[in-house]
PDB file of N, CA and C in Angstrom:
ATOM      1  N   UNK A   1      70.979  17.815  38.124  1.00  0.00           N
ATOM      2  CA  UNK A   1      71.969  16.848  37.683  1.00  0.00           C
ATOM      3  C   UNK A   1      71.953  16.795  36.163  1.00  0.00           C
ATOM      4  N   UNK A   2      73.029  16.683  35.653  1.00  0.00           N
ATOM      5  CA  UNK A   2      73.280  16.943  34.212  1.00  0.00           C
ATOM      6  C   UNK A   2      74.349  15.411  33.436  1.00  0.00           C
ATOM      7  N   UNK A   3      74.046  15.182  32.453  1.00  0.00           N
ATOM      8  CA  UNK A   3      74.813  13.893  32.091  1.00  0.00           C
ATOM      9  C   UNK A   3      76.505  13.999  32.215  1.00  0.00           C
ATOM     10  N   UNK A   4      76.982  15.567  32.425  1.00  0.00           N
ATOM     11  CA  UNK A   4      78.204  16.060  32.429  1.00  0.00           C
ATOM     12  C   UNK A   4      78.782  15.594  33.878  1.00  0.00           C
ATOM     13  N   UNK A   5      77.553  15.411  34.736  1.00  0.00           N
ATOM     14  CA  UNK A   5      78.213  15.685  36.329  1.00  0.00           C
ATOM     15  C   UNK A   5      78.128  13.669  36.801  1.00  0.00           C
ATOM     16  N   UNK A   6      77.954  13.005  35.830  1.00  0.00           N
ATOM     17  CA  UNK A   6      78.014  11.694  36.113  1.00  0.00           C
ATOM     18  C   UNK A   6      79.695  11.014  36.061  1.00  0.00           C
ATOM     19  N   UNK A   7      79.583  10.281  36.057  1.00  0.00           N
ATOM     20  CA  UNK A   7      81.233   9.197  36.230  1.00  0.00           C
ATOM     21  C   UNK A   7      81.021   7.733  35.929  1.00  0.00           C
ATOM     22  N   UNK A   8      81.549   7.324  35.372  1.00  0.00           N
ATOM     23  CA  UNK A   8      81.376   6.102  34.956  1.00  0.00           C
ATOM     24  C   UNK A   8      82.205   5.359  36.269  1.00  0.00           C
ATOM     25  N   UNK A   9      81.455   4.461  36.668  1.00  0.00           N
ATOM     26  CA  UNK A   9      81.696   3.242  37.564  1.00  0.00           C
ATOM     27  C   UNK A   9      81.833   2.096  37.396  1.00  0.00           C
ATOM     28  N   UNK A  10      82.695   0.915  37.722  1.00  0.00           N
ATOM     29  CA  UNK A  10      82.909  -0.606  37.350  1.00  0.00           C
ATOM     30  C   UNK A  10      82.452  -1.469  38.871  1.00  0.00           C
ATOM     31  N   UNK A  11      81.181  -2.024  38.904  1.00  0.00           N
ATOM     32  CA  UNK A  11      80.915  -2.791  40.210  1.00  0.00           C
ATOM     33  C   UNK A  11      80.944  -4.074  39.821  1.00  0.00           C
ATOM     34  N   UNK A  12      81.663  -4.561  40.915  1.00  0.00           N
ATOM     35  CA  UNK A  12      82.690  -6.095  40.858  1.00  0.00           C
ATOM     36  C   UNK A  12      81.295  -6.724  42.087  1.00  0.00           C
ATOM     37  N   UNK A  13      81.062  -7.883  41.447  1.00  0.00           N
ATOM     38  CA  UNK A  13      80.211  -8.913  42.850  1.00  0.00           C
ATOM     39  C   UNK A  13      81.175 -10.006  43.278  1.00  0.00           C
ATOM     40  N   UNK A  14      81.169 -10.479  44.471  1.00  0.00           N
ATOM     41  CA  UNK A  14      81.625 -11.793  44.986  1.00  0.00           C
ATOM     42  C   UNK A  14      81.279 -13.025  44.126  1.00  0.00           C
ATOM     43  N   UNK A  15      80.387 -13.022  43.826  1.00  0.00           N
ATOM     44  CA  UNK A  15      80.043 -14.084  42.841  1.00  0.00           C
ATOM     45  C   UNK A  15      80.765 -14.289  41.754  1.00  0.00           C
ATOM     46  N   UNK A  16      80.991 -14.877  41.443  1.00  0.00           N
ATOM     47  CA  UNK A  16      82.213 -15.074  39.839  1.00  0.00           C
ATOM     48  C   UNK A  16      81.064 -15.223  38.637  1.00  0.00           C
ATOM     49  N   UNK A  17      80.203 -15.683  39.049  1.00  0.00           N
ATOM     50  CA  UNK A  17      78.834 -15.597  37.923  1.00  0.00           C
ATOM     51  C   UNK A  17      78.348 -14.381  37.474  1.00  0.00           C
ATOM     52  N   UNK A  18      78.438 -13.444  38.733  1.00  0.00           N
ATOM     53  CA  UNK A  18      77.908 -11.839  38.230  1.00  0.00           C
ATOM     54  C   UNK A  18      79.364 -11.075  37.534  1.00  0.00           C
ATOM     55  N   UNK A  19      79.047 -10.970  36.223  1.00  0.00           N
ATOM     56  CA  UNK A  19      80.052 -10.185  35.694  1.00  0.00           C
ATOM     57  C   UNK A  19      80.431  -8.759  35.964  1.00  0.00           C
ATOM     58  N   UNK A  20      80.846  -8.092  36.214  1.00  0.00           N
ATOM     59  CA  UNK A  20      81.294  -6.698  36.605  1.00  0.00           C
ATOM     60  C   UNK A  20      79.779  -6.014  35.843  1.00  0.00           C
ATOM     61  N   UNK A  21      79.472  -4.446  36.187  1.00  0.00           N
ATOM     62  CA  UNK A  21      78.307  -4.270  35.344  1.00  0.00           C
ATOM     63  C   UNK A  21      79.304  -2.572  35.386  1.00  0.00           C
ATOM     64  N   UNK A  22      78.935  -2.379  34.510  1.00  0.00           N
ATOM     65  CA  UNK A  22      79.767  -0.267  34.432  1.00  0.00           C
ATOM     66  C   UNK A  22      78.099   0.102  34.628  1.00  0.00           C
ATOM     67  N   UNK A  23      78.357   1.356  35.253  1.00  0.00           N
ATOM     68  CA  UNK A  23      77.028   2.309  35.229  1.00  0.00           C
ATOM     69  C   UNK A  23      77.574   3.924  35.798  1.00  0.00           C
ATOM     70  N   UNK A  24      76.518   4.424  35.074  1.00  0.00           N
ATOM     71  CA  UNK A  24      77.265   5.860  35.241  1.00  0.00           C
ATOM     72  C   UNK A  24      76.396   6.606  36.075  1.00  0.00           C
ATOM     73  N   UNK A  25      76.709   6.891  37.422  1.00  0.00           N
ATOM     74  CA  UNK A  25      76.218   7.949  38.564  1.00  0.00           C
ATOM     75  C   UNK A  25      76.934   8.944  38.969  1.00  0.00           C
ATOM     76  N   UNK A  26      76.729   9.614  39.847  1.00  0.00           N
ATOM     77  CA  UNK A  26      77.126  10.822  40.770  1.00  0.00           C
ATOM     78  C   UNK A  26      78.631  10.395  41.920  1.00  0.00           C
ATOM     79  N   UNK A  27      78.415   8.696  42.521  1.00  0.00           N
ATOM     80  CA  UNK A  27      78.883   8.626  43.205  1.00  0.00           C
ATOM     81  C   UNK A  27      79.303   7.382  43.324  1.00  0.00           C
ATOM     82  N   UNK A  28      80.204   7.011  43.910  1.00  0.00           N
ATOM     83  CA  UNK A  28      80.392   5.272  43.691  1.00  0.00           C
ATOM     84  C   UNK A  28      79.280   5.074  44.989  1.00  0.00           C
ATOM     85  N   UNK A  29      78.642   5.602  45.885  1.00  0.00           N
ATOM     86  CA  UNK A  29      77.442   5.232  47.024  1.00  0.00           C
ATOM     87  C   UNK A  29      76.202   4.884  45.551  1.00  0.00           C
ATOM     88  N   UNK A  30      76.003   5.991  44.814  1.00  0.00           N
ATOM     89  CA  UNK A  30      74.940   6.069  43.769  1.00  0.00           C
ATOM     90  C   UNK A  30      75.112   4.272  43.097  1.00  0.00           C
ATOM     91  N   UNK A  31      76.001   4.563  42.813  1.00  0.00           N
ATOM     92  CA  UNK A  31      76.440   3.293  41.528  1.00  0.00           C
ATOM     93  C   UNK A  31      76.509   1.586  42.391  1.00  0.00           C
ATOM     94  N   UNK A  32      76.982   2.057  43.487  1.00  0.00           N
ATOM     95  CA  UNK A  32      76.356   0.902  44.265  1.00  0.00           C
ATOM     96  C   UNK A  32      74.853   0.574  44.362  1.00  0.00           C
ATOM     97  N   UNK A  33      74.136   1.703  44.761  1.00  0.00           N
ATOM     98  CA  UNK A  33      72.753   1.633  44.731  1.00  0.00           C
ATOM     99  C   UNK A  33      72.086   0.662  43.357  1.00  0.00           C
ATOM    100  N   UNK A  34      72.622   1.786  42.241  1.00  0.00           N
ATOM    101  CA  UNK A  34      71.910   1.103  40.803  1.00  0.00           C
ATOM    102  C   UNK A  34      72.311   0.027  40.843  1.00  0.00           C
ATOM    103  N   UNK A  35      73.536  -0.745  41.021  1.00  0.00           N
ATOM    104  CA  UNK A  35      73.854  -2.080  40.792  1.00  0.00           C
ATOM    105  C   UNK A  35      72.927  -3.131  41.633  1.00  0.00           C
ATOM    106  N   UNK A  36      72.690  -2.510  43.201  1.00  0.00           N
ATOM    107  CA  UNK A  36      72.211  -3.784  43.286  1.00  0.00           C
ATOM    108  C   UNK A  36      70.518  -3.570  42.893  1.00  0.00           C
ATOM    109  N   UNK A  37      69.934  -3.011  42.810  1.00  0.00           N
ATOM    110  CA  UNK A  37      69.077  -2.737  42.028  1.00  0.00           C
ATOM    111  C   UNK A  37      68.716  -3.799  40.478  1.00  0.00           C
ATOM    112  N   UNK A  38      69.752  -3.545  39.931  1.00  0.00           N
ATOM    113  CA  UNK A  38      69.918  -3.618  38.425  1.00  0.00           C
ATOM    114  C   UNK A  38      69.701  -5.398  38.588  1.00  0.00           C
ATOM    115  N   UNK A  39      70.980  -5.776  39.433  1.00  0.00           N
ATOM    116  CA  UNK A  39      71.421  -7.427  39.479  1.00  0.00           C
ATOM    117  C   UNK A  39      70.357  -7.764  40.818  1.00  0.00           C
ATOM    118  N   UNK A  40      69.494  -7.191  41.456  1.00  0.00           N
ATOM    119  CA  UNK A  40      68.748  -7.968  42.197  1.00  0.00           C
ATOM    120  C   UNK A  40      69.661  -8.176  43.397  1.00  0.00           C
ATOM    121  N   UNK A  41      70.771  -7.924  44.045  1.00  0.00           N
ATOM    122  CA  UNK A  41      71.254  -8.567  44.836  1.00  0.00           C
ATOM    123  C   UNK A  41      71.405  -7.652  45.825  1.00  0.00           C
ATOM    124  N   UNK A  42      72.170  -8.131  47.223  1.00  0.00           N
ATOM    125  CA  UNK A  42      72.329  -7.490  48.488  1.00  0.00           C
ATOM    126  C   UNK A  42      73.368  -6.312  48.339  1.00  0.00           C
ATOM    127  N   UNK A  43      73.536  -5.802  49.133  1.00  0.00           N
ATOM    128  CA  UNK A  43      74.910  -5.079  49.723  1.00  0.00           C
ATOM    129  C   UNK A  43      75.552  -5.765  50.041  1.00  0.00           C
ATOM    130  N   UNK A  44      75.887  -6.862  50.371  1.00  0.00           N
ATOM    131  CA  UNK A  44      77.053  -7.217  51.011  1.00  0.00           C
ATOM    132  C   UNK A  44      77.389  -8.244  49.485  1.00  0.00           C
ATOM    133  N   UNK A  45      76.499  -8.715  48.511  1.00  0.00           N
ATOM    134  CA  UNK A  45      77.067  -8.891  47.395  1.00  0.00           C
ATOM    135  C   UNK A  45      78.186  -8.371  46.520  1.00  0.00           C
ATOM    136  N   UNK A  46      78.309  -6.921  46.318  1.00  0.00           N
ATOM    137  CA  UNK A  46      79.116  -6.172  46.076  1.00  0.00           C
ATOM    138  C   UNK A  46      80.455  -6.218  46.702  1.00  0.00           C
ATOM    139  N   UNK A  47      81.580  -6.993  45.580  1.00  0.00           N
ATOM    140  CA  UNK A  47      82.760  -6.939  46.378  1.00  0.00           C
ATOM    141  C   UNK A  47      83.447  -5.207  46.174  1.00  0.00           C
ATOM    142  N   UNK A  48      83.364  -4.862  45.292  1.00  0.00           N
ATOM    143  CA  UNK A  48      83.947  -2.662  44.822  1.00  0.00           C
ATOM    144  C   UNK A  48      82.936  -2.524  43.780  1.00  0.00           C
ATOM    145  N   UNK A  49      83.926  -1.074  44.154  1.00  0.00           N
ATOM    146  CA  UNK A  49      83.058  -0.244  43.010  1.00  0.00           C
ATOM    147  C   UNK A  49      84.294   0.540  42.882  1.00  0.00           C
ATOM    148  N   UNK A  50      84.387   0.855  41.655  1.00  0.00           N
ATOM    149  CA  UNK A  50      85.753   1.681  40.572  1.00  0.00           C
ATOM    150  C   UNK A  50      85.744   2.320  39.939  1.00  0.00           C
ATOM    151  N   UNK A  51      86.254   3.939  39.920  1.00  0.00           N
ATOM    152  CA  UNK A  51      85.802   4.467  39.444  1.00  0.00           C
ATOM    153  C   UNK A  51      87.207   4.213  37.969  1.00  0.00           C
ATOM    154  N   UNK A  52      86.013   4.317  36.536  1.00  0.00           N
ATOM    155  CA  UNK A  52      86.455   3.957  35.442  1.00  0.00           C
ATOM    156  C   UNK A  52      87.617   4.742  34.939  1.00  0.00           C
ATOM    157  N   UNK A  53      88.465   5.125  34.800  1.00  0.00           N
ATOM    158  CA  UNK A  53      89.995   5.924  34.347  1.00  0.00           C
ATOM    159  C   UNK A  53      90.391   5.464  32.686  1.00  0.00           C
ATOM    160  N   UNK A  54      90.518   6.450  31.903  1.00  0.00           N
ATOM    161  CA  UNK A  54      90.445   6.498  30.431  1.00  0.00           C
ATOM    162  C   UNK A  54      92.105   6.608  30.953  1.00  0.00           C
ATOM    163  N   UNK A  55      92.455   5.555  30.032  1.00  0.00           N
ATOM    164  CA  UNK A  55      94.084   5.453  29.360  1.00  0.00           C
ATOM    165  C   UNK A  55      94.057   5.970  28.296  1.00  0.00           C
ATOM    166  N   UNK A  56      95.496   6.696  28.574  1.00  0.00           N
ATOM    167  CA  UNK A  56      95.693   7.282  26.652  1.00  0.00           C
ATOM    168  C   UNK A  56      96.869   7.036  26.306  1.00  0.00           C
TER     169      UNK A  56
END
C-alpha cells in the first residue's frame, strides 16, 4: 500500500456533537474502521462515509 492508492473519506456520526472527521484509507469499509477507532464509538454510530470529490 502506497500513499498514492489511498482516498480521502468524510465520516458523518448520528450525533450532532461528533463533527464529521476526513481520513484517508483504501476503502470507505477501511475509513469506517479508523473512524470509529479514532472517535471511540460503535458502528452503528456512523451515520456515512463519503468519498471526498475535488471541485474545480
Amino acid at each position: 500500500m502506497s500513499a498514492s492508492d489511498l482516498q480521502p473519506f468524510r465520516v458523518h456520526f448520528h450525533d450532532p456533537d461528533l463533527a464529521p472527521i476526513d481520513i484517508d484509507a483504501l476503502c470507505a469499509a477501511d475509513a469506517r474502521e479508523i473512524a470509529i477507532e479514532r472517535r471511540g464509538v460503535s458502528p452503528g454510530a456512523i451515520r456515512k462515509t463519503k468519498l471526498i470529490r475535488e471541485t474545480s
